[in-house]
N, C-alpha and C. Protein backbone atom coordinates (compact mmCIF):
# COMPACT_ATOMS: atom_id res chain seq x y z
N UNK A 1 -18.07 43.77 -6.37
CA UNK A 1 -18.18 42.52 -7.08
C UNK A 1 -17.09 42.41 -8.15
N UNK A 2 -16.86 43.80 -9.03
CA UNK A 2 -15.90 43.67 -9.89
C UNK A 2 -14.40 43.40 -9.13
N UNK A 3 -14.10 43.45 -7.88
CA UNK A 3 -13.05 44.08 -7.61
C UNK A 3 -12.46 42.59 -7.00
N UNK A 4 -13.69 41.81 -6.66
CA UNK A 4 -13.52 40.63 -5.88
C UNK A 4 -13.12 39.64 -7.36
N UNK A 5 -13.40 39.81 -8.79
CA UNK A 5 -13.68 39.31 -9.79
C UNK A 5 -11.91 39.40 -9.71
N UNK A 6 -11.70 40.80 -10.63
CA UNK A 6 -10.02 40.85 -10.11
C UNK A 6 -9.13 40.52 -9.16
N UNK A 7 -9.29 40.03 -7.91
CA UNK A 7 -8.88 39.73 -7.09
C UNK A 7 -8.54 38.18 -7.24
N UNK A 8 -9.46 37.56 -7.96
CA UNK A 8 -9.83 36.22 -7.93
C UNK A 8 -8.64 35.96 -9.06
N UNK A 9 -9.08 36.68 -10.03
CA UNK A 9 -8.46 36.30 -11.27
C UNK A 9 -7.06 36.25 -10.88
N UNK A 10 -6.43 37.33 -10.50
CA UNK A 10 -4.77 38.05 -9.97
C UNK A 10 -4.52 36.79 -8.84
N UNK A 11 -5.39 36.02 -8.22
CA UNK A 11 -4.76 35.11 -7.55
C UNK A 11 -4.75 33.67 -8.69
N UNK A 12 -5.51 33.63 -9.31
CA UNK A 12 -5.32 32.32 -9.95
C UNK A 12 -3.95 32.74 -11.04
N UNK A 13 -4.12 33.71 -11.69
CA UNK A 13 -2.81 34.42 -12.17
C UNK A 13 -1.30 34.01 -11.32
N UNK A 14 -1.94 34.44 -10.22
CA UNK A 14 -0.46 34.03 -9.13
C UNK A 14 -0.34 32.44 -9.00
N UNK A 15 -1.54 31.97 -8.72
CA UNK A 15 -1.35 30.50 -8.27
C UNK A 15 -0.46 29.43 -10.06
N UNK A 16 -1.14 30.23 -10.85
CA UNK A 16 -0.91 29.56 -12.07
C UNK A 16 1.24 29.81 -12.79
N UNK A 17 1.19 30.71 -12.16
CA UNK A 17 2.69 31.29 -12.53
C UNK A 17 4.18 30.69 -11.31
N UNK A 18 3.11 29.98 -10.04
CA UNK A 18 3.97 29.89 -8.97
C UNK A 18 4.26 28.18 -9.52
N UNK A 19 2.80 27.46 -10.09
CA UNK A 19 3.27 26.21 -10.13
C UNK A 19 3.72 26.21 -12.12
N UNK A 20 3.64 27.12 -12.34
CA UNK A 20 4.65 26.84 -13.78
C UNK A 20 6.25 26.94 -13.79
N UNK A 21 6.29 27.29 -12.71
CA UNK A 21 7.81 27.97 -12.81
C UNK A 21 8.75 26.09 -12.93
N UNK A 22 10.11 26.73 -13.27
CA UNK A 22 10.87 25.57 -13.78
C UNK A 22 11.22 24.77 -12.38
N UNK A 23 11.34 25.44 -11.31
CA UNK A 23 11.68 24.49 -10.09
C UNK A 23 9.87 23.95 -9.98
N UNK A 24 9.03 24.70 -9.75
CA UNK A 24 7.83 23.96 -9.53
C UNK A 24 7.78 22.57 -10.01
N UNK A 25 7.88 22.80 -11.39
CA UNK A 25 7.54 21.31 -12.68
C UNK A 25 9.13 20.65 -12.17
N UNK A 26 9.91 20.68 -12.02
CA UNK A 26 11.10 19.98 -11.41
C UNK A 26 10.68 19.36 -10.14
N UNK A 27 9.98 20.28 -8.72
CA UNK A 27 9.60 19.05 -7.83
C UNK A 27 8.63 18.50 -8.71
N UNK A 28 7.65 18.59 -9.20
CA UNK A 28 6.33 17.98 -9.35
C UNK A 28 7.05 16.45 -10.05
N UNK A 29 7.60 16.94 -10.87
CA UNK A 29 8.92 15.13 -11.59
C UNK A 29 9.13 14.76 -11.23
N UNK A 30 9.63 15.23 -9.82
CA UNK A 30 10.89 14.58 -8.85
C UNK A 30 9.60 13.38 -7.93
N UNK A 31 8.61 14.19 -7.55
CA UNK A 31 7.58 13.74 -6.95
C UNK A 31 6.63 12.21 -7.24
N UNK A 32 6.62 13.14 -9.02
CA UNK A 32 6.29 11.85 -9.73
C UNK A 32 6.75 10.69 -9.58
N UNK A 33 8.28 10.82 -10.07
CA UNK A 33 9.38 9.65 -9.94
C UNK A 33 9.32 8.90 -8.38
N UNK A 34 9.35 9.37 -7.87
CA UNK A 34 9.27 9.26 -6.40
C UNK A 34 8.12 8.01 -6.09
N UNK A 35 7.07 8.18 -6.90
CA UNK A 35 5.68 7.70 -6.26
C UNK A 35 5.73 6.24 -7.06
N UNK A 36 5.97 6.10 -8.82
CA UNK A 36 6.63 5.49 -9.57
C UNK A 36 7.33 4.57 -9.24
N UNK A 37 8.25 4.61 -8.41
CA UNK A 37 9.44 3.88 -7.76
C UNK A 37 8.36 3.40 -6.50
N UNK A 38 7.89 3.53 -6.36
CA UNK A 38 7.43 3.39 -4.71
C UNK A 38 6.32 1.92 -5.62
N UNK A 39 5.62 2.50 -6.71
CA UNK A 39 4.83 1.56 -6.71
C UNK A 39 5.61 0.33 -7.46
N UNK A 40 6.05 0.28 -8.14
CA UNK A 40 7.10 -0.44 -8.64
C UNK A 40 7.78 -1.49 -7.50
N UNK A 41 8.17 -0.91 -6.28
CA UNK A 41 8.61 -1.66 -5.19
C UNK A 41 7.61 -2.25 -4.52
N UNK A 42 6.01 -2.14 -4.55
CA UNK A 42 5.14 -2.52 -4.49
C UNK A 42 4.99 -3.56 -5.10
N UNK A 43 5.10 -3.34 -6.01
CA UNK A 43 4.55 -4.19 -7.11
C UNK A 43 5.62 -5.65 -7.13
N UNK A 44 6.58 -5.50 -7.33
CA UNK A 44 7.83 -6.45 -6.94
C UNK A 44 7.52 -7.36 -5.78
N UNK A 45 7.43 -6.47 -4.61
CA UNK A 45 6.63 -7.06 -3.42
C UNK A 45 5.53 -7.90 -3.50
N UNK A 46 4.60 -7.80 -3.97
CA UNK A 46 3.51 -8.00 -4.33
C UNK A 46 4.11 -9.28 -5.10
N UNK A 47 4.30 -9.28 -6.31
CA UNK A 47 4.65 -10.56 -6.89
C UNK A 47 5.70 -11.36 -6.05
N UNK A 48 6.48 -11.48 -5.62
CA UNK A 48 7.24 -12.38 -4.79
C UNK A 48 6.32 -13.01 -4.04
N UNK A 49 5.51 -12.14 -2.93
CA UNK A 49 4.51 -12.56 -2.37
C UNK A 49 3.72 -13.51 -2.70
N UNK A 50 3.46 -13.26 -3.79
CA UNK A 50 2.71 -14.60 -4.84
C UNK A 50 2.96 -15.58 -5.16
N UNK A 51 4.39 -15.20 -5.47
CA UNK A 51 5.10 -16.82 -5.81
C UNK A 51 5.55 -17.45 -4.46
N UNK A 52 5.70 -17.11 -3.60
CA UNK A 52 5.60 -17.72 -2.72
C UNK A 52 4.75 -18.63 -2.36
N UNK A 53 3.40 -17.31 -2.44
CA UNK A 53 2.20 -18.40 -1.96
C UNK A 53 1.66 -19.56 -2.37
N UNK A 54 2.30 -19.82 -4.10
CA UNK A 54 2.14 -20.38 -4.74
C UNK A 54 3.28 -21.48 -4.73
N UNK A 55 4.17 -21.33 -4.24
CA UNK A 55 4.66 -22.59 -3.72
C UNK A 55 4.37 -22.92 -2.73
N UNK A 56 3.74 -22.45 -1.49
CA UNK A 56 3.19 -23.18 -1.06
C UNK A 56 1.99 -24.26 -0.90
N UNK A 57 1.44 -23.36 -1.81
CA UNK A 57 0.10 -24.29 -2.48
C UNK A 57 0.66 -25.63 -3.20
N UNK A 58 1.72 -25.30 -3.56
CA UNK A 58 2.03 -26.58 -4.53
C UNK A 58 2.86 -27.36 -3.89
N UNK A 59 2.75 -27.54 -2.49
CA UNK A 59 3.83 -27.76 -1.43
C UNK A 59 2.83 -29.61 -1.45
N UNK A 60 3.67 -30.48 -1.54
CA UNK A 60 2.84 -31.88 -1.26
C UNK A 60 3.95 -32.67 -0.04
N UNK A 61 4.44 -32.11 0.41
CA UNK A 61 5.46 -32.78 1.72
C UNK A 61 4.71 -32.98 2.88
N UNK A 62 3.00 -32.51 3.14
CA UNK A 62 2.58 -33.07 3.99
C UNK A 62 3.02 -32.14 5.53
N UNK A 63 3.91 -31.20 5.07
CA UNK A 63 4.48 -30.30 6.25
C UNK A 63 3.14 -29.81 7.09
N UNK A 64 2.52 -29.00 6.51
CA UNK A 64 1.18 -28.05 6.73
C UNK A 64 0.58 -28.93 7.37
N UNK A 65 0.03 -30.59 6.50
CA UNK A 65 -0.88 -31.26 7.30
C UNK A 65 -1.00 -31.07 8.60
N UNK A 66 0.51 -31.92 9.02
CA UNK A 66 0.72 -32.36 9.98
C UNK A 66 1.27 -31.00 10.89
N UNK A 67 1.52 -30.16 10.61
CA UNK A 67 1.92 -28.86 11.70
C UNK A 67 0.71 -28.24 12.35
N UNK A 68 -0.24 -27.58 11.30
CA UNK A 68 -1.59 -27.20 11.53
C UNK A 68 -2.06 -27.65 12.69
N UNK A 69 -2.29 -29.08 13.37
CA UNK A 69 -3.16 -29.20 14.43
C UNK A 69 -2.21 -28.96 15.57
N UNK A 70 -0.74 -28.80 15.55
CA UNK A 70 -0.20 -28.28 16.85
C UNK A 70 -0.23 -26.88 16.59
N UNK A 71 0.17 -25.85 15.48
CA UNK A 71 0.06 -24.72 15.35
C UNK A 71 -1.80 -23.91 16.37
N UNK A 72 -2.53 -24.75 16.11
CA UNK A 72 -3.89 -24.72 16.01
C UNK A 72 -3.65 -24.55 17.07
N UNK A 73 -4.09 -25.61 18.13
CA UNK A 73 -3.77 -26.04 19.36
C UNK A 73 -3.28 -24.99 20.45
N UNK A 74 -1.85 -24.49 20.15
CA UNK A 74 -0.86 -23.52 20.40
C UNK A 74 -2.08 -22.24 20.91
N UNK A 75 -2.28 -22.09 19.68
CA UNK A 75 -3.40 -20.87 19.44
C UNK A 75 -4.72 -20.35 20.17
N UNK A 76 -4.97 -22.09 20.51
CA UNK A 76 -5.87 -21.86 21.26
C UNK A 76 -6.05 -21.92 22.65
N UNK A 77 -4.56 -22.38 23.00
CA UNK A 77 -4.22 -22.55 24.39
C UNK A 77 -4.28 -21.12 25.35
N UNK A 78 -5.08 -21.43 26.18
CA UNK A 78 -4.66 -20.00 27.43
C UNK A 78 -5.43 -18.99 26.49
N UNK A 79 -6.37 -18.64 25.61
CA UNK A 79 -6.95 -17.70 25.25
C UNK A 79 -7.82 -17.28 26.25
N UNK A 80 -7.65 -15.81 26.55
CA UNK A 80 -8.69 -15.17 27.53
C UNK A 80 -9.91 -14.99 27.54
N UNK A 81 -10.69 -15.20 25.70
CA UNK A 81 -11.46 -15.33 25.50
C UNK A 81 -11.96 -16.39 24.97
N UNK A 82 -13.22 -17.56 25.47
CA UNK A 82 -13.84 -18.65 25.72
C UNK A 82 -14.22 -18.93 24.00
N UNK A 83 -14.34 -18.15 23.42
CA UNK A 83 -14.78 -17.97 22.10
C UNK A 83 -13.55 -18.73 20.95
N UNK A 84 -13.75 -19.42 20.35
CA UNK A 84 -12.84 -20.07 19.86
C UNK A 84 -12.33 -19.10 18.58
N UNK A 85 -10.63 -19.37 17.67
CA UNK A 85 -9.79 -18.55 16.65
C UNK A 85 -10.61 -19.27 15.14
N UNK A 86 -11.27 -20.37 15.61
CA UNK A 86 -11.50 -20.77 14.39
C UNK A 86 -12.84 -22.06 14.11
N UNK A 87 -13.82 -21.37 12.96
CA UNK A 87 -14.72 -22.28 12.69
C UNK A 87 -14.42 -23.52 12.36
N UNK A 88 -15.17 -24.44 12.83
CA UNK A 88 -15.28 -25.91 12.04
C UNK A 88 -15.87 -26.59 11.85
């Protein structure tokens, strides 16, 4: 029991000294930065996305009206299944 106690300890000892070391904490930054940037490009994404959608909402040219029932239509043409794309 004692020996398994030491054993335990001498590995967390090891595990604790492998991720202190200066390259360890160097990837772990690098990693960080990495994820940071990623959400950031997310996030950018994400808002464009928005303003987009939001011009389209604020879209009054009547485009949508009038496209929608051929878009629709299109959609529902030749479907293999009898079940219709959309409630109404």
């Amino acid at each position: 029991m004692v020996q398994k106690s030491q054993e335990a300890s001498a590995s967390s000892s090891q595990f604790s000294e492998e991720h202190e070391s200066p390259e360890a904490i160097k990837q772990a930054h690098e990693e960080l930065q990495r994820t940071i940037q990623k959400l950031r490009a997310s996030d950018t994404t994400a808002e464009r996305l928005l303003h987009l959608l939001d011009e389209w909402l604020m879209d009054e040219s009547g485009y949508d009206e009038a496209t929608w029932p051929k878009l629709k239509a299109a959609l529902e043409r030749d479907r293999p299944s009898a079940r219709s794309l959309f409630d109404e």
